[in-house]
Protein backbone atom coordinates (compact mmCIF):
# COMPACT_ATOMS: atom_id res chain seq x y z
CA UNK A 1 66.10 -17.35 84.65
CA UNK A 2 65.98 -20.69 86.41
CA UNK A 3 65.03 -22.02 89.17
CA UNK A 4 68.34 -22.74 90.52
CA UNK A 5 69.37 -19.32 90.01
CA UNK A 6 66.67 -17.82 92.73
CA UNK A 7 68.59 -19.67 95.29
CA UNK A 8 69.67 -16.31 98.00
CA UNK A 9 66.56 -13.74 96.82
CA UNK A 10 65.10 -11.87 99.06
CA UNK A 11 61.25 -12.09 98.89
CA UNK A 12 57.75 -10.78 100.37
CA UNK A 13 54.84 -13.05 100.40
CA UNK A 14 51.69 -11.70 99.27
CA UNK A 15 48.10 -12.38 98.40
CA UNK A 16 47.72 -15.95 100.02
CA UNK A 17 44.40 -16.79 101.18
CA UNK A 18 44.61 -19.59 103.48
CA UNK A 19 47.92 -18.83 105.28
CA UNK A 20 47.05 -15.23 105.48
CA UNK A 21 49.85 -14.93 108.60
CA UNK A 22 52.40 -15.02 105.98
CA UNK A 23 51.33 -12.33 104.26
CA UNK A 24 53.54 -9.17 104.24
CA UNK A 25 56.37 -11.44 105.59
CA UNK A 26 60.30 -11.45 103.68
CA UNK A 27 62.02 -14.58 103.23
CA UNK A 28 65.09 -16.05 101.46
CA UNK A 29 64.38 -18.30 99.07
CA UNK A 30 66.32 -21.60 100.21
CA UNK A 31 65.44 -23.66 97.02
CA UNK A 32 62.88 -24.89 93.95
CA UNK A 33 60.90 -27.94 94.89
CA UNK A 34 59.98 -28.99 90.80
CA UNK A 35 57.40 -31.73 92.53
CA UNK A 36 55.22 -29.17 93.41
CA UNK A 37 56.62 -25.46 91.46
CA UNK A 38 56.91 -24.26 94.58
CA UNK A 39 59.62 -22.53 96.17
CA UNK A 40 60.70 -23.30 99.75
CA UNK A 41 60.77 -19.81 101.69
CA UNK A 42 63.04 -19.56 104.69
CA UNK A 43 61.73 -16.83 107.30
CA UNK A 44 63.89 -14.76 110.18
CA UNK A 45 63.44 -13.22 113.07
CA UNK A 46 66.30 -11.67 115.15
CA UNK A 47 68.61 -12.89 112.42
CA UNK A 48 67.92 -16.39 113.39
CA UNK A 49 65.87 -18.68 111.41
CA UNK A 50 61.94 -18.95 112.66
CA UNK A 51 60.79 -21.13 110.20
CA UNK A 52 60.02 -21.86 106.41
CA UNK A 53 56.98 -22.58 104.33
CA UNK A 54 56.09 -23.81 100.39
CA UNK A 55 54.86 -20.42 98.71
CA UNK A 56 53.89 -20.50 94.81
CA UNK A 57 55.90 -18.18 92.65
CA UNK A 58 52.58 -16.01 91.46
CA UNK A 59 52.74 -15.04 95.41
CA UNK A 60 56.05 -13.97 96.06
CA UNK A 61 57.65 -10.34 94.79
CA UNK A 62 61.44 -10.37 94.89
CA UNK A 63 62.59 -7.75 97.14
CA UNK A 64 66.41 -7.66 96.20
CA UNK A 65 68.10 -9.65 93.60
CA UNK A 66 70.74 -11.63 96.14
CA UNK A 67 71.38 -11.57 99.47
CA UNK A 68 71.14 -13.02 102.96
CA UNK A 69 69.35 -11.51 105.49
CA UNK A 70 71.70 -9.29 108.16
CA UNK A 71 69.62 -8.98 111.63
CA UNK A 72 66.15 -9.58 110.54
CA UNK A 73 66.24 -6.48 108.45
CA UNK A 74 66.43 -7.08 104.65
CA UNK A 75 66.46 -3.86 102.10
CA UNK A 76 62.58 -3.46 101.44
CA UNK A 77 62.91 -2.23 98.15
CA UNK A 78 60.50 -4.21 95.46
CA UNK A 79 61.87 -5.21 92.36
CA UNK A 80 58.90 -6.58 90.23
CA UNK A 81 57.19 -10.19 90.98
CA UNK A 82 58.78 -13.51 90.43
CA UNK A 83 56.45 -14.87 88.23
CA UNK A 84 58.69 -12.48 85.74
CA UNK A 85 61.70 -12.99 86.93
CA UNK A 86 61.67 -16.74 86.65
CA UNK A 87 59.73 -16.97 83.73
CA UNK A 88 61.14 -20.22 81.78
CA UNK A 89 63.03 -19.99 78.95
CA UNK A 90 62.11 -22.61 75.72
């Protein structure tokens, strides 16, 4: 699947080192930056947005397929990591 086509996914970050306060933390995915194959992660809180941050695929497992979050409260189901999921087609 492309890049484009993560646009809306729910997502939890996990397993950075440096930014650990991200960690455990769901997001919407708000788009691909190819510069640096990192996707830009927008975060909630109260159903408002509360800020965004460039998270590497490898640390990032899709929680839903597509969505927007409702309220701060997103489905917490996992579906499998995004490495997978977006895993390029030749």
């Amino acid at each position: 699947m492309g890049e484009g086509k993560s646009v809306g996914r729910l997502v939890e970050v996990h397993g950075l080192q440096n930014a650990t306060h991200f960690n455990g933390k769901v997001g919407e995915i708000a788009k691909f930056l190819p510069h640096r194959q990192r996707y830009e992660v927008q975060f909630y809180q109260g159903g408002a947005p509360s800020g965004s941050a460039s998270i590497a695929p490898e640390n990032l497992c899709v929680l839903r397929k597509k969505s927007t979050l409702v309220s701060g409260k997103p489905f917490k189901r996992k579906v499998n990591y995004f490495p997978t999921i977006l895993k390029k087609q030749d």
